[in-house]
PDB file of N, CA and C in Angstrom:
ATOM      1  N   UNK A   1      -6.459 -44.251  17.761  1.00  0.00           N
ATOM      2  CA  UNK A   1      -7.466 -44.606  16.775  1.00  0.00           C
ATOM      3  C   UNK A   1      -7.464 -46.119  16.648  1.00  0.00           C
ATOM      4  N   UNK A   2      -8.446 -46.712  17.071  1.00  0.00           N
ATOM      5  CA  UNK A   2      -8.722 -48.209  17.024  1.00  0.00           C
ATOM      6  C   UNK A   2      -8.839 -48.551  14.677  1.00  0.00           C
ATOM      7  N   UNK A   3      -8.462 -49.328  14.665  1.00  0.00           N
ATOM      8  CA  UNK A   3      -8.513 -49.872  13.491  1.00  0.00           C
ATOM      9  C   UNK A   3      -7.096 -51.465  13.187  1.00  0.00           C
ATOM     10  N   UNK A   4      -7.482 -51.639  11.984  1.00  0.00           N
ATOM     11  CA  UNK A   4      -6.482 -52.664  11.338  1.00  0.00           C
ATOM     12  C   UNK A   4      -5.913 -51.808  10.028  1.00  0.00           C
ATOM     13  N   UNK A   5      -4.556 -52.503   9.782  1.00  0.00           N
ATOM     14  CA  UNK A   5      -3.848 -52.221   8.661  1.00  0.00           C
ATOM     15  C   UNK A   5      -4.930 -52.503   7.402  1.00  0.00           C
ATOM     16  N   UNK A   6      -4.676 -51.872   6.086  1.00  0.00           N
ATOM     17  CA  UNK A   6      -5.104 -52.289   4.618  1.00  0.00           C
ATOM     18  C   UNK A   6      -4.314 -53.546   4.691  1.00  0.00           C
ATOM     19  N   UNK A   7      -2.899 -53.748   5.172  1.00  0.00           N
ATOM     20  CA  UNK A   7      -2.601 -54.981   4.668  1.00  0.00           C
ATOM     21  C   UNK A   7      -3.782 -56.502   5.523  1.00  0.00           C
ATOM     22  N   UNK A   8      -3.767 -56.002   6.448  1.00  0.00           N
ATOM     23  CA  UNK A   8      -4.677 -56.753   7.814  1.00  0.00           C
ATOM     24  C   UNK A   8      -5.939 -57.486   6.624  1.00  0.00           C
ATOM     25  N   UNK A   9      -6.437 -56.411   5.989  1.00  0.00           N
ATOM     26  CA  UNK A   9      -8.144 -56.090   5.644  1.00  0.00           C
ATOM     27  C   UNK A   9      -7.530 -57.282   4.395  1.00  0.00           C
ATOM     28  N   UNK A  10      -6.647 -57.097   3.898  1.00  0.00           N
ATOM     29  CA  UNK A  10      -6.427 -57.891   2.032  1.00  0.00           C
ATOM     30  C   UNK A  10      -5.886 -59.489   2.564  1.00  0.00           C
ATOM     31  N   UNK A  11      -5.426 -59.518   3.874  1.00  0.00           N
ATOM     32  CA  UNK A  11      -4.706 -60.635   4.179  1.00  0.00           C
ATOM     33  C   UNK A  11      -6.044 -61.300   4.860  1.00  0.00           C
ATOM     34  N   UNK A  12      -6.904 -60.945   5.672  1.00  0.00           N
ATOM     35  CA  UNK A  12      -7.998 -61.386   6.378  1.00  0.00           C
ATOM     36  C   UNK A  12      -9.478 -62.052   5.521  1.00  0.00           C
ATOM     37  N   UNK A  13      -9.242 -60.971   4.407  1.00  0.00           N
ATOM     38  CA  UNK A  13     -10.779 -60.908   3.383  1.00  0.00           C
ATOM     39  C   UNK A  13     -10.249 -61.095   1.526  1.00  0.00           C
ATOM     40  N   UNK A  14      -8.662 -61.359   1.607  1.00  0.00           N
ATOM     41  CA  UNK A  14      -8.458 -61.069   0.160  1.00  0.00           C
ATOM     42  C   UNK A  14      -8.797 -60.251  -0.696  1.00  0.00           C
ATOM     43  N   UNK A  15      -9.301 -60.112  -1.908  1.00  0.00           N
ATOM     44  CA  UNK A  15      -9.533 -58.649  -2.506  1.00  0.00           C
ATOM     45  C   UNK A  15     -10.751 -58.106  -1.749  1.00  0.00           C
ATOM     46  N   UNK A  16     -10.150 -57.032  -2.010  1.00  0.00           N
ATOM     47  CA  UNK A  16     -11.291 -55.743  -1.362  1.00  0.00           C
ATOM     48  C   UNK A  16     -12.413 -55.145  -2.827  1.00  0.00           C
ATOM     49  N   UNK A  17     -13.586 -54.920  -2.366  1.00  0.00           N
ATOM     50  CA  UNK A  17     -14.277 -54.540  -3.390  1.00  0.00           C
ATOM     51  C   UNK A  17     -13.477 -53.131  -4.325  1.00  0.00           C
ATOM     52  N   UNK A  18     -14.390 -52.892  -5.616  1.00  0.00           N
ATOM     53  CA  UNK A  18     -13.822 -51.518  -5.973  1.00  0.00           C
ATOM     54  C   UNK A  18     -13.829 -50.411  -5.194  1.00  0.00           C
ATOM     55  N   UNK A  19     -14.918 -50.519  -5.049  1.00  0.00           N
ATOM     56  CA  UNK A  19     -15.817 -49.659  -3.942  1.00  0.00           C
ATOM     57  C   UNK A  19     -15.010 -48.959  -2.590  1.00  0.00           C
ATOM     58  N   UNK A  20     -14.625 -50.097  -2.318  1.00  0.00           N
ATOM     59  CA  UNK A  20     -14.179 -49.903  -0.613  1.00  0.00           C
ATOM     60  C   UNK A  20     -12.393 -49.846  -1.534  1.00  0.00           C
ATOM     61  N   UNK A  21     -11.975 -49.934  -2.199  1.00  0.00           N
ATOM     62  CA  UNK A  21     -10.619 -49.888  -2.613  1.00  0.00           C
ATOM     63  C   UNK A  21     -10.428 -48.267  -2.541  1.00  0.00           C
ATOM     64  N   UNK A  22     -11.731 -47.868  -3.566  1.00  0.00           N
ATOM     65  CA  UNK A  22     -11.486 -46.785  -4.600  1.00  0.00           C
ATOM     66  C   UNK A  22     -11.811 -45.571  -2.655  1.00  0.00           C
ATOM     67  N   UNK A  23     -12.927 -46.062  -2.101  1.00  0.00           N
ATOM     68  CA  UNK A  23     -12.769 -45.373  -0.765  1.00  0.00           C
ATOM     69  C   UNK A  23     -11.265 -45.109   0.075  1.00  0.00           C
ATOM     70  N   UNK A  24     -10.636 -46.316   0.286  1.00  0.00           N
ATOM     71  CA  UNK A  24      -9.381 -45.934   1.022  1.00  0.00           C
ATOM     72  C   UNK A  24      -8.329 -45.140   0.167  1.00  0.00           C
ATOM     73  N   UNK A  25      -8.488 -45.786  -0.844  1.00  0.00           N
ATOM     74  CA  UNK A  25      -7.156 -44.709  -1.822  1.00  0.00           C
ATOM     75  C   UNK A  25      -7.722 -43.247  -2.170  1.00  0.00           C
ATOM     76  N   UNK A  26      -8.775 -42.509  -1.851  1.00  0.00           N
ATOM     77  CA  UNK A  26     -10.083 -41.308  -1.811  1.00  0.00           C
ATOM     78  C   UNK A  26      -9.006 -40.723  -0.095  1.00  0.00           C
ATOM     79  N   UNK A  27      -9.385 -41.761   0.828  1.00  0.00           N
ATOM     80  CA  UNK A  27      -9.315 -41.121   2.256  1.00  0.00           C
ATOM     81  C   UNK A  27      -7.061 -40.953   2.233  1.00  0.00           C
ATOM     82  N   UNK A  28      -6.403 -42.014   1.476  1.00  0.00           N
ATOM     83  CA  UNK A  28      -5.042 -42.181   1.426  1.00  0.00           C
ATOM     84  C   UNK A  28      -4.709 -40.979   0.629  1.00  0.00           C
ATOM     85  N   UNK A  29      -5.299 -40.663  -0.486  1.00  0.00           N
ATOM     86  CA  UNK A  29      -4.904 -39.468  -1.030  1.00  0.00           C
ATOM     87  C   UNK A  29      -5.373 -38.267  -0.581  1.00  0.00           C
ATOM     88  N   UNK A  30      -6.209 -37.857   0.185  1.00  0.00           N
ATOM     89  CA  UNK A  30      -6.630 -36.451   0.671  1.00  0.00           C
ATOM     90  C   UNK A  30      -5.268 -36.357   2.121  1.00  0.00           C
ATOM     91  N   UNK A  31      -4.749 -37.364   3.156  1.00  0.00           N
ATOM     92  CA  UNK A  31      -4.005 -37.408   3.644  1.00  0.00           C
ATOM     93  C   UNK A  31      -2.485 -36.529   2.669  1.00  0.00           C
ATOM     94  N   UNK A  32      -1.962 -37.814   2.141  1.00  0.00           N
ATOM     95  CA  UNK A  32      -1.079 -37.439   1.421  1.00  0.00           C
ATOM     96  C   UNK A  32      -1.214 -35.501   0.425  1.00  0.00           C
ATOM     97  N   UNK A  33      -1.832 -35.604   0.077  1.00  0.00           N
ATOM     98  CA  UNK A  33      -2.412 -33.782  -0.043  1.00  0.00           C
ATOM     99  C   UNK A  33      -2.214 -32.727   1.315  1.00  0.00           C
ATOM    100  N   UNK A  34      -2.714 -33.280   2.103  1.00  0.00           N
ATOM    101  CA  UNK A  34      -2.351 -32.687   3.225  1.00  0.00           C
ATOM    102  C   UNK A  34      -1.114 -32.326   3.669  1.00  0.00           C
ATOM    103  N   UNK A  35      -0.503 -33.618   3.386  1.00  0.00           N
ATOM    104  CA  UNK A  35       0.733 -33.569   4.140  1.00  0.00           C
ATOM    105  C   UNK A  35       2.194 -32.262   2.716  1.00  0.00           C
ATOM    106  N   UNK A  36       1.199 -32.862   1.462  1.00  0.00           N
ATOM    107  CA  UNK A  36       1.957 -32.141   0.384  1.00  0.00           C
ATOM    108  C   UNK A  36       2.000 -30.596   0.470  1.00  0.00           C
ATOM    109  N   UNK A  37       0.637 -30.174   1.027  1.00  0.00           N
ATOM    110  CA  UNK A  37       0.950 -28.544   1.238  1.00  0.00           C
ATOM    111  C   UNK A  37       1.614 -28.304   2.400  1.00  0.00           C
ATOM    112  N   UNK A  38       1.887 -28.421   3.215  1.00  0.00           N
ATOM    113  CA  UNK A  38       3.338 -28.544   4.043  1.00  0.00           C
ATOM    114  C   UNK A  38       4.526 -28.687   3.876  1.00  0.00           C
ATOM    115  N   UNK A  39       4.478 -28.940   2.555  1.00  0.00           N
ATOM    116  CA  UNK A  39       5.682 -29.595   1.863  1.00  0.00           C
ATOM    117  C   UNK A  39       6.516 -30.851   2.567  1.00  0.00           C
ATOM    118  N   UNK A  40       5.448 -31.937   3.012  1.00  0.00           N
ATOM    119  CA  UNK A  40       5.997 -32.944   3.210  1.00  0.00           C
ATOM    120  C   UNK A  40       5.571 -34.594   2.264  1.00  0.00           C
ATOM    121  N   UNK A  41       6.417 -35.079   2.333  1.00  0.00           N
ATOM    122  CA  UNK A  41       6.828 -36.379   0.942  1.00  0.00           C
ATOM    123  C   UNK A  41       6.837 -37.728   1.817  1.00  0.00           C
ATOM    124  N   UNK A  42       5.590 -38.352   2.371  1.00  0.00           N
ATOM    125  CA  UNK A  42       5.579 -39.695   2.946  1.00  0.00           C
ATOM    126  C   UNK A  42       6.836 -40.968   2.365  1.00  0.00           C
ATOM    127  N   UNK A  43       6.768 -41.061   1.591  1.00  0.00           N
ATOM    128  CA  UNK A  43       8.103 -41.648   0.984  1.00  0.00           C
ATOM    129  C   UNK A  43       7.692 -43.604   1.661  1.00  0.00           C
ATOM    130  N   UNK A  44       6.907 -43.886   1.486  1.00  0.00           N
ATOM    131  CA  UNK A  44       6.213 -45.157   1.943  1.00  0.00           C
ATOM    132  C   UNK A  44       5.010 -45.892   2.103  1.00  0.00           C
ATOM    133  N   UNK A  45       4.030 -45.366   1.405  1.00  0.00           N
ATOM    134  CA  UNK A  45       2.766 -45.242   1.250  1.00  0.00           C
ATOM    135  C   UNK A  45       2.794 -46.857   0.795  1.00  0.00           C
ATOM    136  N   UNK A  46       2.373 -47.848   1.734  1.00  0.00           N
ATOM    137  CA  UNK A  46       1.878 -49.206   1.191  1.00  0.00           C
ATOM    138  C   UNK A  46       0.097 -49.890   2.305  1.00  0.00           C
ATOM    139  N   UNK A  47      -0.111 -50.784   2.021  1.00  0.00           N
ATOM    140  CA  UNK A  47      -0.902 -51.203   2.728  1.00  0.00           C
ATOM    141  C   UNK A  47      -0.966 -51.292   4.185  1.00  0.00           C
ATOM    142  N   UNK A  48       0.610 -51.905   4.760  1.00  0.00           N
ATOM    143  CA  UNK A  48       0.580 -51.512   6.094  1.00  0.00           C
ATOM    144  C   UNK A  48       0.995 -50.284   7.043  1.00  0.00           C
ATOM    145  N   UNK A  49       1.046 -48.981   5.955  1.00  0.00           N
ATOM    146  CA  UNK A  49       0.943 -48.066   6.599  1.00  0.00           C
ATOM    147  C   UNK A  49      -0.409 -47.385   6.339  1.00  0.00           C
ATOM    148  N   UNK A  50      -1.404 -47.989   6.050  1.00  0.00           N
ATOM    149  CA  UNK A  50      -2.764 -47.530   5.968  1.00  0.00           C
ATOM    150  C   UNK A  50      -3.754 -48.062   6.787  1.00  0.00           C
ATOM    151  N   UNK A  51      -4.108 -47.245   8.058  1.00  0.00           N
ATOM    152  CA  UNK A  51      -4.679 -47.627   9.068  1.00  0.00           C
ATOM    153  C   UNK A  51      -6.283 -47.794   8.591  1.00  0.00           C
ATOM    154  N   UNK A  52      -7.361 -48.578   8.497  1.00  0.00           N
ATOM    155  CA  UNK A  52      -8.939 -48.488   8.231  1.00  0.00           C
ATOM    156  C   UNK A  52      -8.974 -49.062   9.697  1.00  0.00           C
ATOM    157  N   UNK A  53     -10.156 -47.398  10.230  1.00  0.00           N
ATOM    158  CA  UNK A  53     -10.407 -47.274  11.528  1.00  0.00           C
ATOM    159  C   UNK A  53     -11.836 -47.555  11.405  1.00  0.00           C
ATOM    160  N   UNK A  54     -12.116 -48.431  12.767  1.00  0.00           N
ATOM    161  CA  UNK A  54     -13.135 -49.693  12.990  1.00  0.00           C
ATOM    162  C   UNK A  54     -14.612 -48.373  12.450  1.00  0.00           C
ATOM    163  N   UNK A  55     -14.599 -47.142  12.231  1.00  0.00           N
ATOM    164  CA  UNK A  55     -15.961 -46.481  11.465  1.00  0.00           C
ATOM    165  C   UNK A  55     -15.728 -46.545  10.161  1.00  0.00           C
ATOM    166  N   UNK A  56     -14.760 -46.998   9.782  1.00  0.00           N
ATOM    167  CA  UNK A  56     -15.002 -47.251   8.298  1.00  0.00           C
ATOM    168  C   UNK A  56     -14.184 -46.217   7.300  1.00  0.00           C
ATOM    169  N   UNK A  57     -12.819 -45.001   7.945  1.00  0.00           N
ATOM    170  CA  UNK A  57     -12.367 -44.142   7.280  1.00  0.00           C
ATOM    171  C   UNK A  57     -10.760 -45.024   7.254  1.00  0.00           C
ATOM    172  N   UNK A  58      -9.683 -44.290   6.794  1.00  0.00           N
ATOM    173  CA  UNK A  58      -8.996 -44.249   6.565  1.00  0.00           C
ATOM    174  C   UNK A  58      -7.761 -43.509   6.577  1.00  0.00           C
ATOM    175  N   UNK A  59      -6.788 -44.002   7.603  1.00  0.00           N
ATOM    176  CA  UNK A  59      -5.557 -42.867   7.450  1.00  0.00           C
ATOM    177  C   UNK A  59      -4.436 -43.386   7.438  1.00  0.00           C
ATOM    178  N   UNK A  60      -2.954 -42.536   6.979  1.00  0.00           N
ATOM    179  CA  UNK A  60      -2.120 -42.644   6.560  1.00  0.00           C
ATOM    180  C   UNK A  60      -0.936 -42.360   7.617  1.00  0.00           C
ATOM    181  N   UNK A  61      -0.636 -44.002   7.940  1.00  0.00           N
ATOM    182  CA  UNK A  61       0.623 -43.861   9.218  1.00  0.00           C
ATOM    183  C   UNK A  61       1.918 -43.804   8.857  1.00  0.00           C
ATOM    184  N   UNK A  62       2.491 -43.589   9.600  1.00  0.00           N
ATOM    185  CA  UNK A  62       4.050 -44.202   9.617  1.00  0.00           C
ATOM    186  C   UNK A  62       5.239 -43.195   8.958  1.00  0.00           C
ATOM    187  N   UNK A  63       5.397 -42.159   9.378  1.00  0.00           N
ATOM    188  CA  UNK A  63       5.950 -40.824   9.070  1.00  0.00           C
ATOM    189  C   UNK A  63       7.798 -40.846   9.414  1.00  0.00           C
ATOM    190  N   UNK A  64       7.912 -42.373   9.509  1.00  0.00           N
ATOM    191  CA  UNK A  64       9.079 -42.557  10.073  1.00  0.00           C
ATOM    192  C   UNK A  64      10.561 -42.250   8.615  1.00  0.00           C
ATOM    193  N   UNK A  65      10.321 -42.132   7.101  1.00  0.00           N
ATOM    194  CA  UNK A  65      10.861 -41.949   5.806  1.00  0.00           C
ATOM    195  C   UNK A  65      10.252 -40.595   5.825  1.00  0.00           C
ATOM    196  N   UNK A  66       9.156 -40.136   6.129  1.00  0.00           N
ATOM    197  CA  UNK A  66       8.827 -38.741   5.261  1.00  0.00           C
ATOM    198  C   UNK A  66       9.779 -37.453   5.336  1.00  0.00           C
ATOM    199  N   UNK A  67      10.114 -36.499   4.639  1.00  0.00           N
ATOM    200  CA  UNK A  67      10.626 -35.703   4.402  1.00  0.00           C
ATOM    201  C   UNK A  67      10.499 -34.423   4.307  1.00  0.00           C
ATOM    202  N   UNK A  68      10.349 -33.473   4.566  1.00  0.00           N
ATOM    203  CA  UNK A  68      10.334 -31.962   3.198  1.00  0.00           C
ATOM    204  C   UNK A  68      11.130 -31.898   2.608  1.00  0.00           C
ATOM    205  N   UNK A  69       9.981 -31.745   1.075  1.00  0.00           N
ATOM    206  CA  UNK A  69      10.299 -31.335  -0.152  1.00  0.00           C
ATOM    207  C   UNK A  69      11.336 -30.292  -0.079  1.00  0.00           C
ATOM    208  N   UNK A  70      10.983 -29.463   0.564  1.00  0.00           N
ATOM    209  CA  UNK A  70      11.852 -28.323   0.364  1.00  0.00           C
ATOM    210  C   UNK A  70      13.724 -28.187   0.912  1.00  0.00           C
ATOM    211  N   UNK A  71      13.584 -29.414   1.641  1.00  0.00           N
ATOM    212  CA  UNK A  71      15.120 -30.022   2.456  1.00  0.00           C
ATOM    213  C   UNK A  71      15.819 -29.743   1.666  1.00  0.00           C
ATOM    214  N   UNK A  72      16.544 -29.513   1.823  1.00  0.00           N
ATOM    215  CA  UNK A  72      18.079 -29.048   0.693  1.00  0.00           C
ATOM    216  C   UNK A  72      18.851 -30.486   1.274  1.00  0.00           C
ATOM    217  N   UNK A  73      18.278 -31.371   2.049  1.00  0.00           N
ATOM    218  CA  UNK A  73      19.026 -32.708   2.593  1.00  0.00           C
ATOM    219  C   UNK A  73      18.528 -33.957   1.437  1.00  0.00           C
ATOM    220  N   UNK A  74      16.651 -33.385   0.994  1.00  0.00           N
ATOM    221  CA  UNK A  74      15.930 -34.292  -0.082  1.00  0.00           C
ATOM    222  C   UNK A  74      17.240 -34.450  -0.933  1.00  0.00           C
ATOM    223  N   UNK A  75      16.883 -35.700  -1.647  1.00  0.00           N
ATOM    224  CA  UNK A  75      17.422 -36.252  -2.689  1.00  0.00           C
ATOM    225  C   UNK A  75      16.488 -36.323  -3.979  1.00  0.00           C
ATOM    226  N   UNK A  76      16.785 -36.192  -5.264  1.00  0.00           N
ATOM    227  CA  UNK A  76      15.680 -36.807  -5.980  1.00  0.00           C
ATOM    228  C   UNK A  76      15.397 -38.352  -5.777  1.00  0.00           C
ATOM    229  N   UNK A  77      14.505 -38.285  -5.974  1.00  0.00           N
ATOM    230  CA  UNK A  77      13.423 -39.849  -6.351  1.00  0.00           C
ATOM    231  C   UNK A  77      13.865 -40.687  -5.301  1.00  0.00           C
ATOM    232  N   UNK A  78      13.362 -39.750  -4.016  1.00  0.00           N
ATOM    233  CA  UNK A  78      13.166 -41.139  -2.742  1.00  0.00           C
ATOM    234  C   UNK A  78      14.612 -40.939  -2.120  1.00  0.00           C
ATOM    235  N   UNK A  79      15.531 -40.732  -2.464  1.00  0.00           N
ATOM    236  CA  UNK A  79      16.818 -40.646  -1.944  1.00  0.00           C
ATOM    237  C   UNK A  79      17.136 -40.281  -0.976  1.00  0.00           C
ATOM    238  N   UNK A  80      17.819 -40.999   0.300  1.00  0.00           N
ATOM    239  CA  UNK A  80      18.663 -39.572   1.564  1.00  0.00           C
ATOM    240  C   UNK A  80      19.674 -38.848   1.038  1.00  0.00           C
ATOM    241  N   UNK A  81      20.165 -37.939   2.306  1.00  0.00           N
ATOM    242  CA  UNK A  81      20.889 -36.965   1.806  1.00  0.00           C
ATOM    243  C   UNK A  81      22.151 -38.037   1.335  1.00  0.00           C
ATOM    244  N   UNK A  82      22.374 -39.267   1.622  1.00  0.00           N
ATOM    245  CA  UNK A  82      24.138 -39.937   1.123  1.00  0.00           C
ATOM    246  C   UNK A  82      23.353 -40.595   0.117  1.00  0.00           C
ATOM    247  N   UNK A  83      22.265 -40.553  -0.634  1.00  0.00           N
ATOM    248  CA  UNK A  83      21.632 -41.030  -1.795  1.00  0.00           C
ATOM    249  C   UNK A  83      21.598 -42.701  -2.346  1.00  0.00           C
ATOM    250  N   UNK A  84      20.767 -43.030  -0.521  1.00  0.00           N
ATOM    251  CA  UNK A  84      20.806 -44.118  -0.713  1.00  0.00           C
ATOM    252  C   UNK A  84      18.837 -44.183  -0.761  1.00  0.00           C
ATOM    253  N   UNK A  85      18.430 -44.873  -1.579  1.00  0.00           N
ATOM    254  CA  UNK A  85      17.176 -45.330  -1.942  1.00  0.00           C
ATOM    255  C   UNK A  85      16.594 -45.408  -0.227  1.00  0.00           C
ATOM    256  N   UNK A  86      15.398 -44.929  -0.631  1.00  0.00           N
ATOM    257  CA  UNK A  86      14.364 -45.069   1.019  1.00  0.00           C
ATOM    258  C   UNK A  86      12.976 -45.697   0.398  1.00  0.00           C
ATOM    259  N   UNK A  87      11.996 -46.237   1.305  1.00  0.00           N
ATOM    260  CA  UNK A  87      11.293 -46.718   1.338  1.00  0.00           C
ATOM    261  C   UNK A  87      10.444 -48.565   1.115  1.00  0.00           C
ATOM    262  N   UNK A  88       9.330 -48.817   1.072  1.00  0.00           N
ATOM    263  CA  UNK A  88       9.717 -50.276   0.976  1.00  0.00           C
ATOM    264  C   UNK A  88       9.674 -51.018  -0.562  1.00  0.00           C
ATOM    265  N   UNK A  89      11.073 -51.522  -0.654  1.00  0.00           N
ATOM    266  CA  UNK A  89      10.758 -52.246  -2.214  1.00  0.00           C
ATOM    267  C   UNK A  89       9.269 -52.405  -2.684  1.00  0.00           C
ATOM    268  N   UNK A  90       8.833 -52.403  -3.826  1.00  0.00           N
ATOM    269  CA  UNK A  90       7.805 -53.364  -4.124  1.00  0.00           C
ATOM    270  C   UNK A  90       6.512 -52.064  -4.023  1.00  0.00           C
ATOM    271  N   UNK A  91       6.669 -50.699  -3.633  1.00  0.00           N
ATOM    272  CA  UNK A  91       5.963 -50.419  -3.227  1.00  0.00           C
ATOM    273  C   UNK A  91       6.529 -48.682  -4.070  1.00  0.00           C
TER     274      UNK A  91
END
């Protein structure tokens, strides 16, 4: 899938309209839904794992932290199984 990062789009053009905001976080959350009835937990959801592909949609990369919920390995709140914090600060 040809596209640039959200971070690409905010670093290239600075703020993004509402519009086109309220669109990618629309296309970022139907992803993340997806992935939730599977019972899986992205655990990293920031700008540069949000691909906007050159037609104008939006998807959600980088599956390299995600988890199932249902892992008896999950930790609460982001945690691995030795319950050390995952994902990127700040985010």
């Amino acid at each position: 899938v040809e596209g640039f990062t959200a971070a690409d789009l905010i670093e290239q053009s600075g703020r993004v309209s509402p519009a086109r905001a309220a669109e990618i976080a629309l296309d970022v959350t139907a992803g993340l839904e997806a992935a939730w009835k599977i019972g899986m937990v992205h655990r990293d959801v920031k700008p540069g794992n949000v691909l906007v592909t050159r037609g104008g949609g939006s998807k959600l990369l980088d599956l390299g932290l995600a988890m199932f919920s249902r892992s008896e390995a999950a930790g609460a709140g982001g945690e691995d199984a030795a319950g050390a914090a995952e994902g990127t600060i700040g985010y």
